[in-house]
PDB file of N, CA and C in Angstrom:
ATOM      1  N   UNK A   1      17.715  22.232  20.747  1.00  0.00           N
ATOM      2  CA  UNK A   1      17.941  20.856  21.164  1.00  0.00           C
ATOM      3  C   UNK A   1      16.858  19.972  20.540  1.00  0.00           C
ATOM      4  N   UNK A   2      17.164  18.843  19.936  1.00  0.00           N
ATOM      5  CA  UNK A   2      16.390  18.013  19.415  1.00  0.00           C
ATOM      6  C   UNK A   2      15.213  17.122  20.362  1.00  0.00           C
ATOM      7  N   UNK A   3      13.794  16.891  20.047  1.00  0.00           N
ATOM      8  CA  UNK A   3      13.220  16.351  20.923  1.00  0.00           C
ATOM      9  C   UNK A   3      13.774  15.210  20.681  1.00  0.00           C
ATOM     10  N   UNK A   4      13.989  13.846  22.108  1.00  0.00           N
ATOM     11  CA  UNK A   4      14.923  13.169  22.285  1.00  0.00           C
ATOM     12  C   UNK A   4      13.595  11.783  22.086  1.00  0.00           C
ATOM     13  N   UNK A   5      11.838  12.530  21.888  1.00  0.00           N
ATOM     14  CA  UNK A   5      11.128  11.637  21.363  1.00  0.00           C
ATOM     15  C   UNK A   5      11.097  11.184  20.126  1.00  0.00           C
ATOM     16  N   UNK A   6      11.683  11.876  19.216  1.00  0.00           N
ATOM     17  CA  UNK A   6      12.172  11.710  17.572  1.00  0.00           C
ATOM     18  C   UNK A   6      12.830  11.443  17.255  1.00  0.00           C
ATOM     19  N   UNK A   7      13.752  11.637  18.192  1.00  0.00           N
ATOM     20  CA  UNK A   7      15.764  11.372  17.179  1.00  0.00           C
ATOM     21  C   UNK A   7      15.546   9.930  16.533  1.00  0.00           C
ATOM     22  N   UNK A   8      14.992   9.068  17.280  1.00  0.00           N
ATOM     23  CA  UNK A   8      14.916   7.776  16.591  1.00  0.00           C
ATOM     24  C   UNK A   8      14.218   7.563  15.346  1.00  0.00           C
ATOM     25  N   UNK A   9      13.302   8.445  14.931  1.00  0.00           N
ATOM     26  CA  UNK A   9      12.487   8.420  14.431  1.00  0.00           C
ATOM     27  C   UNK A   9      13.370   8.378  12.475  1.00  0.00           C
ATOM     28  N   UNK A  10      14.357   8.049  12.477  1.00  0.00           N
ATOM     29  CA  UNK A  10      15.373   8.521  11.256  1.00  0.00           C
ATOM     30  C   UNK A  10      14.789   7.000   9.915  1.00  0.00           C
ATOM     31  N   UNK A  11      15.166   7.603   8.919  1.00  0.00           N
ATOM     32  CA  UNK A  11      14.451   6.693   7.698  1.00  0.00           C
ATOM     33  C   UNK A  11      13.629   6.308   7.588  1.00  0.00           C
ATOM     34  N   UNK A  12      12.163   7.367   7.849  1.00  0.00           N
ATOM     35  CA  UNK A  12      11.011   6.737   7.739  1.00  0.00           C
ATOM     36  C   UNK A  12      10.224   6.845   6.576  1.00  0.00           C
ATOM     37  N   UNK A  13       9.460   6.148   6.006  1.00  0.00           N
ATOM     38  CA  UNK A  13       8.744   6.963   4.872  1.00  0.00           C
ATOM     39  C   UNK A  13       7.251   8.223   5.207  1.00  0.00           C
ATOM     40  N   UNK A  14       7.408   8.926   4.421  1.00  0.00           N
ATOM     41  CA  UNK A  14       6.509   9.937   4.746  1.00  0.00           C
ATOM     42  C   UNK A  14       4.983   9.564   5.026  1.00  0.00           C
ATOM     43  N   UNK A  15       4.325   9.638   5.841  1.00  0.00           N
ATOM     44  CA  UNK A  15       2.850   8.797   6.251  1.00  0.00           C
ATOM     45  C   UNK A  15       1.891   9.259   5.350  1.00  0.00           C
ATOM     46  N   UNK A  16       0.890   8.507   4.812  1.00  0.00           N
ATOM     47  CA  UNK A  16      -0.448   8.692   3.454  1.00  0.00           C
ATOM     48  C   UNK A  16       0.976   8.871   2.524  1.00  0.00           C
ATOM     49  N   UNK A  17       1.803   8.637   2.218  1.00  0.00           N
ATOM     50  CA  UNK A  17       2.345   9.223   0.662  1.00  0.00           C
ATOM     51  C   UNK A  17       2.104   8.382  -0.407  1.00  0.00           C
ATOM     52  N   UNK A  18       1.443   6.849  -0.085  1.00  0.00           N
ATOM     53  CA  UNK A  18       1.478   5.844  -0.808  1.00  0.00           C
ATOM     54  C   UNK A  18       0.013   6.231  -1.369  1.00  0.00           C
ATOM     55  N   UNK A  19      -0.365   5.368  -1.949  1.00  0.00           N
ATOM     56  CA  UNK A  19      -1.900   5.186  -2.109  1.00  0.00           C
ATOM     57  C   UNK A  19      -2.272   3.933  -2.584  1.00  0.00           C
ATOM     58  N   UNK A  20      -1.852   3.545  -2.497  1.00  0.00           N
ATOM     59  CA  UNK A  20      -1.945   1.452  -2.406  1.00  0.00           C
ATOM     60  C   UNK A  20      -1.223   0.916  -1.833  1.00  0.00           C
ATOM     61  N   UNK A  21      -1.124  -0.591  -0.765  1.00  0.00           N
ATOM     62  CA  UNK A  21      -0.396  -1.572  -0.129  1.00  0.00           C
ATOM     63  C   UNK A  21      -1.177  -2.493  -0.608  1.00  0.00           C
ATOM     64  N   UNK A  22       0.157  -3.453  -1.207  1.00  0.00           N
ATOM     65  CA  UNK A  22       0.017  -4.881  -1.250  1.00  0.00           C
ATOM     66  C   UNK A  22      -0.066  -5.866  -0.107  1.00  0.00           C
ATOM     67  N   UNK A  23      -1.152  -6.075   0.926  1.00  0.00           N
ATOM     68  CA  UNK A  23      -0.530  -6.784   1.565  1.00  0.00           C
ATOM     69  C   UNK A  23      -1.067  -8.609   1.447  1.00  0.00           C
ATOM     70  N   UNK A  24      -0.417  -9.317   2.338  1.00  0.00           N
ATOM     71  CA  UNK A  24      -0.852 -10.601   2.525  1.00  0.00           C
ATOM     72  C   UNK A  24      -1.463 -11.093   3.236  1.00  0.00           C
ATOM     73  N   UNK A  25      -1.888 -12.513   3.555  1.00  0.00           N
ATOM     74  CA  UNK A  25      -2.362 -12.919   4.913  1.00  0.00           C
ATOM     75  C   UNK A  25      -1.476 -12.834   6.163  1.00  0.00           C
ATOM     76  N   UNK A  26      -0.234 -12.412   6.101  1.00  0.00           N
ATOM     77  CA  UNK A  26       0.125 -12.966   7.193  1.00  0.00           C
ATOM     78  C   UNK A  26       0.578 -11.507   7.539  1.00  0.00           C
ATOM     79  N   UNK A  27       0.217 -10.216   6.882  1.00  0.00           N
ATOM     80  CA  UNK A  27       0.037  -8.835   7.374  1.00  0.00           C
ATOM     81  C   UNK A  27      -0.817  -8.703   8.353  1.00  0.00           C
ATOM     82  N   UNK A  28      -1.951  -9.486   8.019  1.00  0.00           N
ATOM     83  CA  UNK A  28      -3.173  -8.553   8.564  1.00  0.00           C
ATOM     84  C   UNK A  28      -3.110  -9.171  10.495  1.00  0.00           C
ATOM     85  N   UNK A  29      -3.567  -8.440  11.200  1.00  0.00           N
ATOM     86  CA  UNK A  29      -4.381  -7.432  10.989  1.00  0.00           C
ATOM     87  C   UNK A  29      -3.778  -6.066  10.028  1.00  0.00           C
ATOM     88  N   UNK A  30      -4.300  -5.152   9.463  1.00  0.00           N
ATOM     89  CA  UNK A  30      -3.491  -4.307   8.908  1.00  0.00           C
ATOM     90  C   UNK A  30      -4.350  -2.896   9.312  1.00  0.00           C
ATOM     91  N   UNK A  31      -3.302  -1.843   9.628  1.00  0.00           N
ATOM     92  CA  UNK A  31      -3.799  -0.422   9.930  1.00  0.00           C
ATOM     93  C   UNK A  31      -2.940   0.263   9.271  1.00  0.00           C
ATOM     94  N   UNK A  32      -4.190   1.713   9.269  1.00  0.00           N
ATOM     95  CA  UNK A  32      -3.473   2.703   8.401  1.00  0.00           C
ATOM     96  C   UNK A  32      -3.326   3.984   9.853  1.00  0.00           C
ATOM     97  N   UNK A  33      -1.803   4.620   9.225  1.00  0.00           N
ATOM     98  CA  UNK A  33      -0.896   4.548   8.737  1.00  0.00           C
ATOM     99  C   UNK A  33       0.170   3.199   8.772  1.00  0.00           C
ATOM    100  N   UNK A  34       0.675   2.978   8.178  1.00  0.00           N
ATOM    101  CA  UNK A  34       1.581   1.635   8.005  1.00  0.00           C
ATOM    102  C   UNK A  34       2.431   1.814   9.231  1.00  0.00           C
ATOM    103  N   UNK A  35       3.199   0.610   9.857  1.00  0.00           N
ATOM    104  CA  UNK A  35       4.357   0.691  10.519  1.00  0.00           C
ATOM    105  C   UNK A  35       5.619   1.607   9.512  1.00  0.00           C
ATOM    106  N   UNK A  36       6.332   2.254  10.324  1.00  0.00           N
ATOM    107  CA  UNK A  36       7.500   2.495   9.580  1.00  0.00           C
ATOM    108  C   UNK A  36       7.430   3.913   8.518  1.00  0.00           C
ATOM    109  N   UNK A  37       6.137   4.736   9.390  1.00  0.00           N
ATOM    110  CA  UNK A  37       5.941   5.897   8.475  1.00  0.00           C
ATOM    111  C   UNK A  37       5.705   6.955   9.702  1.00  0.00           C
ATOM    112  N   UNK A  38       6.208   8.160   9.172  1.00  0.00           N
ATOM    113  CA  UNK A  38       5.957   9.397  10.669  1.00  0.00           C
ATOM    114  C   UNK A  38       5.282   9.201  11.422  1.00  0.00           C
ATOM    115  N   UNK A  39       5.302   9.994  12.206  1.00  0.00           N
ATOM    116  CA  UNK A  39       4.038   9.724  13.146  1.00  0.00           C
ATOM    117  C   UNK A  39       3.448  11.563  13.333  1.00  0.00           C
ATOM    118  N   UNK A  40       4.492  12.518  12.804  1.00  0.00           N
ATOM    119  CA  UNK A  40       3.684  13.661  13.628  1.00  0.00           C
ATOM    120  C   UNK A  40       2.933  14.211  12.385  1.00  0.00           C
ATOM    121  N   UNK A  41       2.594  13.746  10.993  1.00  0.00           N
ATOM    122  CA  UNK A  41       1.920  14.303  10.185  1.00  0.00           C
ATOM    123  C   UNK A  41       0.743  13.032   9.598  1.00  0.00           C
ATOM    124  N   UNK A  42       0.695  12.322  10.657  1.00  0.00           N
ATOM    125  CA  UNK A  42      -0.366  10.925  10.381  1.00  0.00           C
ATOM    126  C   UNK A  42      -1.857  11.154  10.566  1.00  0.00           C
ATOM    127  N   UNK A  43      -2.696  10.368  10.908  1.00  0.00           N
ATOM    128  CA  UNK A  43      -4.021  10.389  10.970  1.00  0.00           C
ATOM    129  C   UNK A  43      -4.078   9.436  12.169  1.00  0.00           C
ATOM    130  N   UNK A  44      -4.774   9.211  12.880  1.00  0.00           N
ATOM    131  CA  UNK A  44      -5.189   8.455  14.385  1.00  0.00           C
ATOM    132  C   UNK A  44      -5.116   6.532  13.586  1.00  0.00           C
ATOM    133  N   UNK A  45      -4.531   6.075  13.991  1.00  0.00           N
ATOM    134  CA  UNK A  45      -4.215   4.278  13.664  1.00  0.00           C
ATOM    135  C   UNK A  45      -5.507   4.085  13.257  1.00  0.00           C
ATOM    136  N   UNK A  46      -6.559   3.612  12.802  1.00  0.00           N
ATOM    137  CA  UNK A  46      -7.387   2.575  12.189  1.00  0.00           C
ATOM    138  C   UNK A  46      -7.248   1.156  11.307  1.00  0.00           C
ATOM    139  N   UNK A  47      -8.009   0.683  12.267  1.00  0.00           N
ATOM    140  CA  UNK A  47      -7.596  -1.449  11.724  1.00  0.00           C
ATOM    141  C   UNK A  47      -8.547  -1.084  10.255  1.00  0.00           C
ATOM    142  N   UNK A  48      -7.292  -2.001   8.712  1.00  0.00           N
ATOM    143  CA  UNK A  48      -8.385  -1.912   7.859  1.00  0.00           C
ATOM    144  C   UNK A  48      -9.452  -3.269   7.681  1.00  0.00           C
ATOM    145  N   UNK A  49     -10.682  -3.305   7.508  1.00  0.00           N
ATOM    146  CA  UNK A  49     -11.023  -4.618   7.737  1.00  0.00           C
ATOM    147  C   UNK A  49     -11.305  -5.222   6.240  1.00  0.00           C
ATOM    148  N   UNK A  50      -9.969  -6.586   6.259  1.00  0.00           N
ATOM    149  CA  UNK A  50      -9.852  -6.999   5.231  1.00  0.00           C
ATOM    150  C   UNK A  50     -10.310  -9.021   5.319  1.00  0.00           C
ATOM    151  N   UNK A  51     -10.470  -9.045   6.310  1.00  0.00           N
ATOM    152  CA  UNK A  51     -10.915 -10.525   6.274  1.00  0.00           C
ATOM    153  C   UNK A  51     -12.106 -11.340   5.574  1.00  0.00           C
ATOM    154  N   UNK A  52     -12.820 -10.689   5.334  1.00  0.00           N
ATOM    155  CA  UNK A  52     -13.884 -11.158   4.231  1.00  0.00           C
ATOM    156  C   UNK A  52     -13.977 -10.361   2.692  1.00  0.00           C
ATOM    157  N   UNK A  53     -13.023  -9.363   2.746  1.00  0.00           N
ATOM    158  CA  UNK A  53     -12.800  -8.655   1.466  1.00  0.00           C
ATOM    159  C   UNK A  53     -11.491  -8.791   1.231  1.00  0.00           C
ATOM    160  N   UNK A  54     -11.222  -8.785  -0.060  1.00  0.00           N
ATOM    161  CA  UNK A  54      -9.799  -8.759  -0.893  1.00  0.00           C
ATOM    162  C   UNK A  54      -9.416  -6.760  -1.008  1.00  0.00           C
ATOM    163  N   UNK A  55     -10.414  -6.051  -0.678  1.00  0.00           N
ATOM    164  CA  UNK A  55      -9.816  -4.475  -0.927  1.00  0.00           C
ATOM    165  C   UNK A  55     -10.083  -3.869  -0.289  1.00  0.00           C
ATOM    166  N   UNK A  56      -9.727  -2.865   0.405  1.00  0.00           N
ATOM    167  CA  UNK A  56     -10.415  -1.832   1.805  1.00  0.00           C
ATOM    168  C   UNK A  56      -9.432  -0.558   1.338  1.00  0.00           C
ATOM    169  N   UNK A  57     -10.445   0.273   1.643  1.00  0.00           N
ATOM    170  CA  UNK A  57      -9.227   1.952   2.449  1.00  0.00           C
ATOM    171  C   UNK A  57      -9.582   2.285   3.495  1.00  0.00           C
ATOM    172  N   UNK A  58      -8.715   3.238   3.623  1.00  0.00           N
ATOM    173  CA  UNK A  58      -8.603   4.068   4.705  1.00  0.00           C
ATOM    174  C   UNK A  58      -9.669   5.090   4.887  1.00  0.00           C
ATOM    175  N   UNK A  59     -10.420   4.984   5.979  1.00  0.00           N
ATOM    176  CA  UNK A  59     -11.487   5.866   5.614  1.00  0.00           C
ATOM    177  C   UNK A  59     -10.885   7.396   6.307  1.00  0.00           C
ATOM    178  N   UNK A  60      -9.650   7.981   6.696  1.00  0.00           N
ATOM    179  CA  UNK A  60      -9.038   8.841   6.894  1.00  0.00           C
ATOM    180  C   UNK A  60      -8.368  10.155   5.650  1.00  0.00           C
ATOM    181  N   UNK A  61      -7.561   8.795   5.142  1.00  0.00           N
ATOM    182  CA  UNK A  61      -6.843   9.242   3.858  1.00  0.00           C
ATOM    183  C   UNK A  61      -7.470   8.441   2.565  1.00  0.00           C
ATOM    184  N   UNK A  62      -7.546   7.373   2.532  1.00  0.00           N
ATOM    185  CA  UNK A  62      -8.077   6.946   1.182  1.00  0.00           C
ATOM    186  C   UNK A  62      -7.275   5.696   0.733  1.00  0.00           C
ATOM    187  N   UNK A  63      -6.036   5.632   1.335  1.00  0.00           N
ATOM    188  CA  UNK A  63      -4.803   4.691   0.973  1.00  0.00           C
ATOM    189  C   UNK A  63      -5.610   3.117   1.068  1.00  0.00           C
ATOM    190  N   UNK A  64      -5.586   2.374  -0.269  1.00  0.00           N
ATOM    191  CA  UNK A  64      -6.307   1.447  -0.456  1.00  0.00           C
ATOM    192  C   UNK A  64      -5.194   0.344  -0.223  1.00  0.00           C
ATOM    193  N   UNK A  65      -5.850  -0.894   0.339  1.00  0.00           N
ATOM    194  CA  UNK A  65      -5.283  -2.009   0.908  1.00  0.00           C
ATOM    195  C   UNK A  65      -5.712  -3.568   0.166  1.00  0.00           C
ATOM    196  N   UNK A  66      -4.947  -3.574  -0.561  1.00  0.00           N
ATOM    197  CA  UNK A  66      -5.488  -5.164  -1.614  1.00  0.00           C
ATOM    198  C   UNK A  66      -4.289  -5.835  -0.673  1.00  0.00           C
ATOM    199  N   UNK A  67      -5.607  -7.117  -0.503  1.00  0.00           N
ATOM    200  CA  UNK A  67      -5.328  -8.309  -0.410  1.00  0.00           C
ATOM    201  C   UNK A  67      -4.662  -9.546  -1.244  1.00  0.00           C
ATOM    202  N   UNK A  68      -3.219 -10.109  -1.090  1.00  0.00           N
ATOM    203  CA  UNK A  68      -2.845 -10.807  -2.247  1.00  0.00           C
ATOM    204  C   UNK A  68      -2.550 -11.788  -1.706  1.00  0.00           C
ATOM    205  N   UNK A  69      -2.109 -13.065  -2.638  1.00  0.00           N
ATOM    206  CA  UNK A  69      -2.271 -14.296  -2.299  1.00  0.00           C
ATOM    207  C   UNK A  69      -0.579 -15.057  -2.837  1.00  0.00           C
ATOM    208  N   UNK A  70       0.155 -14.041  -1.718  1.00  0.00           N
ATOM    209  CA  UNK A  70       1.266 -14.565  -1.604  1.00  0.00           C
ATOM    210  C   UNK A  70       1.897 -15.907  -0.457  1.00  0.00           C
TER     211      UNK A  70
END
């Protein structure tokens, strides 16, 4: 029987598989792992802190976070 905490869990992208996000101002705050990626092969949420820098990672996985000026 399927855990009935996952079934929802369908089309996600695989969590750390990226290794760069583009994001914007109107992302942030921004944490790694992203919304919209597994959850049972992730790393514990961490805020990246991008407000006085244009680039941050993840100090978990490494997945780097540029700031763009969309």
């Amino acid at each position: 029987m399927p855990n009935p905490n996952t079934a929802a869990q369908i089309n996600l992208k695989e969590s750390c598989a990226e290794t760069m996000y583009e994001v914007s101002v109107s992302d942030l705050p921004v944490h790694c792992p992203m919304p919209g990626t597994t959850l049972w092969n992730s790393h514990p949420r961490v805020y990246i802190p991008l407000d006085d820098k244009t680039e941050a990672s993840c100090p978990y996985c490494g997945t780097v976070y540029k700031l763009t000026k969309k």
